[in-house]
N, C-alpha and C. Protein backbone atom coordinates (compact mmCIF):
# COMPACT_ATOMS: atom_id res chain seq x y z
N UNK A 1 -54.95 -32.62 -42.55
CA UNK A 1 -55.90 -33.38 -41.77
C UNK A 1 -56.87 -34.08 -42.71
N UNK A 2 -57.12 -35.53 -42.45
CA UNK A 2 -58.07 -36.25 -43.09
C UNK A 2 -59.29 -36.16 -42.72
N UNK A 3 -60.37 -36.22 -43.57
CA UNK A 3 -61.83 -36.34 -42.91
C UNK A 3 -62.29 -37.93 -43.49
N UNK A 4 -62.97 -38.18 -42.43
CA UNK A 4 -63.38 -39.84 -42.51
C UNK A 4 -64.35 -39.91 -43.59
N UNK A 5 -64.30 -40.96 -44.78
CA UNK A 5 -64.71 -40.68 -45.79
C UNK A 5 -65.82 -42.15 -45.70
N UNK A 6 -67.17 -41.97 -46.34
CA UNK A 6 -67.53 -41.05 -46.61
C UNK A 6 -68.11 -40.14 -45.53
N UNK A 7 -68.44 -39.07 -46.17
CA UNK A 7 -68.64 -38.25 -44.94
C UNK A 7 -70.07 -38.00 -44.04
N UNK A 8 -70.42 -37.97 -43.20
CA UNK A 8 -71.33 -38.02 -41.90
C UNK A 8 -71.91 -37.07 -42.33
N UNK A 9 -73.51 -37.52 -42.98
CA UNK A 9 -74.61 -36.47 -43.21
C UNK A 9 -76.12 -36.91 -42.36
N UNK A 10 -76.05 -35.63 -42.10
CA UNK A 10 -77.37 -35.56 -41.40
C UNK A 10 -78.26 -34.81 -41.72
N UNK A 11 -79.46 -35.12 -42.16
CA UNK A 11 -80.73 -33.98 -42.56
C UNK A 11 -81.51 -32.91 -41.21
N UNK A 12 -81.14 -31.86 -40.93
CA UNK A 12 -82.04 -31.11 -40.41
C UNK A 12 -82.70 -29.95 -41.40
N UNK A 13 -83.35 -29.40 -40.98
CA UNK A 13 -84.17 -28.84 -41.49
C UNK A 13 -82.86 -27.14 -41.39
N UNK A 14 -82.76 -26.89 -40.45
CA UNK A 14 -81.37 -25.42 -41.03
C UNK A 14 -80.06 -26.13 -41.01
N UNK A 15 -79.79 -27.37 -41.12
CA UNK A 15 -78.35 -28.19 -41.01
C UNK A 15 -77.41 -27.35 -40.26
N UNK A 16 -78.26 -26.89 -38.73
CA UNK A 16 -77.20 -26.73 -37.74
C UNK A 16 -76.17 -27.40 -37.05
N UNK A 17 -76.95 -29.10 -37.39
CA UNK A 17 -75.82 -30.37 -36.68
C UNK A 17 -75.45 -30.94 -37.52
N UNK A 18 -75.16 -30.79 -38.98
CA UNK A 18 -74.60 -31.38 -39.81
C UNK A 18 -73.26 -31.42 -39.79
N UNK A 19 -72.48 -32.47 -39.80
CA UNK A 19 -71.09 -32.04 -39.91
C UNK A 19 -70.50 -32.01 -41.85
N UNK A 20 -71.65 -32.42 -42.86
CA UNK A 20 -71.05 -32.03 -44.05
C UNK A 20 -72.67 -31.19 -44.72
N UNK A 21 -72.36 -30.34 -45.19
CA UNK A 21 -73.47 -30.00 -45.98
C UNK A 21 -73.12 -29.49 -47.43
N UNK A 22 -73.93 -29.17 -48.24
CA UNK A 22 -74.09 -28.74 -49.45
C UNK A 22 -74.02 -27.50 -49.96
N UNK A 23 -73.63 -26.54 -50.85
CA UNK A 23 -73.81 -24.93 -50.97
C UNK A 23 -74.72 -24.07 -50.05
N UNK A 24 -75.77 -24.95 -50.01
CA UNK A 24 -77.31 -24.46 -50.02
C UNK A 24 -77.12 -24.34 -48.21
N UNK A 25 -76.86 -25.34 -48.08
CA UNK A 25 -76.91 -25.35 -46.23
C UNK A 25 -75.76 -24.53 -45.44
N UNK A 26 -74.43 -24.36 -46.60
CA UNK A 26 -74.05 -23.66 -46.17
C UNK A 26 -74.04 -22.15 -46.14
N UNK A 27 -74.60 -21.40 -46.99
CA UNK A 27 -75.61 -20.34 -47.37
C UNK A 27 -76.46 -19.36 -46.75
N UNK A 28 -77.35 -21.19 -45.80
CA UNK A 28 -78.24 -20.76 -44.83
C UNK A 28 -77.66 -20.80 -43.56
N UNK A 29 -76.47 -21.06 -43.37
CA UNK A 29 -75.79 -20.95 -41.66
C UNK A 29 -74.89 -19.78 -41.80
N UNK A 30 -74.47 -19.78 -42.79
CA UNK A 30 -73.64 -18.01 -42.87
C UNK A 30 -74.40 -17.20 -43.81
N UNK A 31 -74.86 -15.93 -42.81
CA UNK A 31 -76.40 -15.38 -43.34
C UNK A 31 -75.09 -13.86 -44.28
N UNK A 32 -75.25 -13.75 -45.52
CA UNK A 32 -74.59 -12.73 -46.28
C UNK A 32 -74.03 -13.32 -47.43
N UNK A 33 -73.35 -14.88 -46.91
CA UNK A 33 -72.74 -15.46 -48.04
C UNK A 33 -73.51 -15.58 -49.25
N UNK A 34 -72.73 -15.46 -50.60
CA UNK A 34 -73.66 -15.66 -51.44
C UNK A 34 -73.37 -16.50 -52.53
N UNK A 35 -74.14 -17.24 -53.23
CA UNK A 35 -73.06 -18.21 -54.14
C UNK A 35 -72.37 -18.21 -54.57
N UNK A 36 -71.39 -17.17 -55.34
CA UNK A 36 -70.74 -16.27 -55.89
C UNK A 36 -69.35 -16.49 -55.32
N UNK A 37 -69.71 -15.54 -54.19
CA UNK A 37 -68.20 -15.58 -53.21
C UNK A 37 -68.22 -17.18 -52.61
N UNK A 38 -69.19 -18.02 -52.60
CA UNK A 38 -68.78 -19.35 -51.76
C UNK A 38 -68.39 -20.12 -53.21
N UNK A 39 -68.56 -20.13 -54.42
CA UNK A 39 -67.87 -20.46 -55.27
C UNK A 39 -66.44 -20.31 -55.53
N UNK A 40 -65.77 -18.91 -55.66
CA UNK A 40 -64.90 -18.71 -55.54
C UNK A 40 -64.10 -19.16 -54.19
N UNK A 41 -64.73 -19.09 -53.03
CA UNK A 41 -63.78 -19.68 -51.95
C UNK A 41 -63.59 -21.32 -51.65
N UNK A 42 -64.36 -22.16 -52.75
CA UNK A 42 -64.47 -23.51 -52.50
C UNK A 42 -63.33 -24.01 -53.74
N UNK A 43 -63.67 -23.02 -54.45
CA UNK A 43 -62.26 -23.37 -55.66
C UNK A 43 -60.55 -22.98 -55.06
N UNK A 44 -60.83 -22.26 -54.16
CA UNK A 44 -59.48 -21.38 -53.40
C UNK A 44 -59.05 -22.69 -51.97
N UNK A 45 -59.97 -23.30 -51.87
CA UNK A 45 -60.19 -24.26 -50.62
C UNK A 45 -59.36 -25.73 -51.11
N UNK A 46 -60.26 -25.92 -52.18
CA UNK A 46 -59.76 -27.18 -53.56
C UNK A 46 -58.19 -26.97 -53.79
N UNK A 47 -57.46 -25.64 -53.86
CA UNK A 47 -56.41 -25.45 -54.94
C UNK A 47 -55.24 -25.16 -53.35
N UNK A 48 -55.72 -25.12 -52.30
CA UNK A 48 -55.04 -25.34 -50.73
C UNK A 48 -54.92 -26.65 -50.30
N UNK A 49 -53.72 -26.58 -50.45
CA UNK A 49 -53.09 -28.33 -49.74
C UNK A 49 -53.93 -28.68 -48.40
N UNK A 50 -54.31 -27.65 -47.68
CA UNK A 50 -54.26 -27.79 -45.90
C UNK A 50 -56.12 -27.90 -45.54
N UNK A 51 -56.90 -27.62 -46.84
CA UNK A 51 -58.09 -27.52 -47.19
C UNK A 51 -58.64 -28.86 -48.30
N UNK A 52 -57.93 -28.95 -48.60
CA UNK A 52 -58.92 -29.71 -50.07
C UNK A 52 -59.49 -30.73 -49.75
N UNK A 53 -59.17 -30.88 -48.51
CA UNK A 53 -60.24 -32.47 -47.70
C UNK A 53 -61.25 -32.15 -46.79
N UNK A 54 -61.24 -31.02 -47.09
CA UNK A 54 -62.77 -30.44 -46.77
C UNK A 54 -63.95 -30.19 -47.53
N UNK A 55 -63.27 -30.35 -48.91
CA UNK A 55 -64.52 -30.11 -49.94
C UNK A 55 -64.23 -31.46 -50.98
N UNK A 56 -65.45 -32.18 -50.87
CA UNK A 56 -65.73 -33.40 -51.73
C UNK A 56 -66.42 -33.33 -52.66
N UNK A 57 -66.33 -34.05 -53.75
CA UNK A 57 -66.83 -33.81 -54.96
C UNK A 57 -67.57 -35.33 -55.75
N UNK A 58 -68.41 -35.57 -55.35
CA UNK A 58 -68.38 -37.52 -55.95
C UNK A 58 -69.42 -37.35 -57.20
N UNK A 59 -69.70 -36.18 -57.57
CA UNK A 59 -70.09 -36.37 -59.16
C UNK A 59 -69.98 -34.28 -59.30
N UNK A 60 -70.11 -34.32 -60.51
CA UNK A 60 -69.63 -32.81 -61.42
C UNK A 60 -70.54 -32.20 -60.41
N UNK A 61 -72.16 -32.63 -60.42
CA UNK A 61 -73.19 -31.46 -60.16
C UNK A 61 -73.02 -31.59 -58.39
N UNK A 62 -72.44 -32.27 -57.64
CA UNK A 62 -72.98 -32.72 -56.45
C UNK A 62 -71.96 -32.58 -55.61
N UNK A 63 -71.62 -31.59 -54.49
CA UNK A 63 -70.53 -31.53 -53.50
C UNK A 63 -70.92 -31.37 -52.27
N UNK A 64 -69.96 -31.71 -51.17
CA UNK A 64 -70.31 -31.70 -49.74
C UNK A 64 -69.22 -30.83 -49.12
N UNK A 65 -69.51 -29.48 -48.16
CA UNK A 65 -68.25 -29.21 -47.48
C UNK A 65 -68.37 -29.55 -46.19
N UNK A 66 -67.33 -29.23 -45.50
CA UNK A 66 -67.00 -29.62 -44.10
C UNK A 66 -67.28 -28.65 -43.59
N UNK A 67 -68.28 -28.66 -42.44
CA UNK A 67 -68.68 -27.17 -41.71
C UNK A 67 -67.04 -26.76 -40.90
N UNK A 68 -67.03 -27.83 -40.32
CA UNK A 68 -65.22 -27.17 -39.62
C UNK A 68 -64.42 -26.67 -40.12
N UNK A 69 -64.20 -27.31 -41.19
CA UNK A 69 -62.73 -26.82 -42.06
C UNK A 69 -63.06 -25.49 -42.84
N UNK A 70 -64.63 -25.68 -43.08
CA UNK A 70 -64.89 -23.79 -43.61
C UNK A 70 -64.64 -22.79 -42.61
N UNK A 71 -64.94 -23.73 -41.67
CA UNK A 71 -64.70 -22.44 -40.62
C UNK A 71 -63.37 -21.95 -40.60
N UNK A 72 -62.34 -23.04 -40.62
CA UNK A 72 -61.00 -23.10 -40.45
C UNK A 72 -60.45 -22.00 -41.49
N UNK A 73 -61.01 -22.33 -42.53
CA UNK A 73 -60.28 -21.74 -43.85
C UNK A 73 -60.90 -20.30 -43.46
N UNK A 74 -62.42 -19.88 -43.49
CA UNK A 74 -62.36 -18.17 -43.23
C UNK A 74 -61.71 -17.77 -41.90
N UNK A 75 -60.84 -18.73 -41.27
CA UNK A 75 -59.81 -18.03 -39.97
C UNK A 75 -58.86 -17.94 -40.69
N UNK A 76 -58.23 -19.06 -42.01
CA UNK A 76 -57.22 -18.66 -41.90
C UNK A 76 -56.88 -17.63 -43.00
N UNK A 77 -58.00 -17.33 -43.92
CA UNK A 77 -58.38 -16.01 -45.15
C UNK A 77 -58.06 -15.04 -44.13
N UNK A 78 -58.91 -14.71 -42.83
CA UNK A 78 -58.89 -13.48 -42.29
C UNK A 78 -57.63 -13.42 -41.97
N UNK A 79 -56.77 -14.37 -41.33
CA UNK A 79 -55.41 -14.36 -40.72
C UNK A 79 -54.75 -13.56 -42.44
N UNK A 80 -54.77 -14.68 -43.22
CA UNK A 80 -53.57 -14.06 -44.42
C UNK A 80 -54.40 -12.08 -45.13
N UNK A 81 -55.17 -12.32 -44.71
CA UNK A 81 -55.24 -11.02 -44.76
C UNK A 81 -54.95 -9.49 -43.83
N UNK A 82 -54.92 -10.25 -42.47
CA UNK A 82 -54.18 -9.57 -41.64
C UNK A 82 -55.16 -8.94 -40.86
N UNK A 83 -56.31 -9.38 -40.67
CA UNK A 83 -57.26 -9.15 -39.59
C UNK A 83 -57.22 -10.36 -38.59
């Protein structure tokens, strides 16, 4: 699945209606995550054919993910893990 590029940002203050946000916003909408593990799962997201157009990259320091497709991807982590 394609996401319409570039991608649809919106500033709120907890980027509950954002449809792309940044580490940071996503961080603050999934309360436990921590940079760490959302590092590792954005590189695991990148290196997934069915994902990697969910996470954009338009300079080294600066990325946007897709609130949907994260969602998508920890359904489909929990699925390949068998919960």
């Amino acid at each position: 699945m394609v996401q319409s590029f570039p991608p649809k940002l919106t500033t709120t203050e907890d980027h509950s209606e954002a449809e792309w946000v940044n580490k940071n916003g996503l961080i603050l909408r999934f309360e436990g995550l921590n940079r760490n593990t959302l590092n590792v799962w954005l590189m695991e997201m990148r290196d997934t054919k069915e994902f990697e157009s969910f996470v954009v990259n338009p300079t080294h320091k600066l990325v946007w993910i897709n609130v949907e497709g994260f969602l998508k991807f920890l359904r489909w982590k929990a699925h390949e893990r068998g919960y």
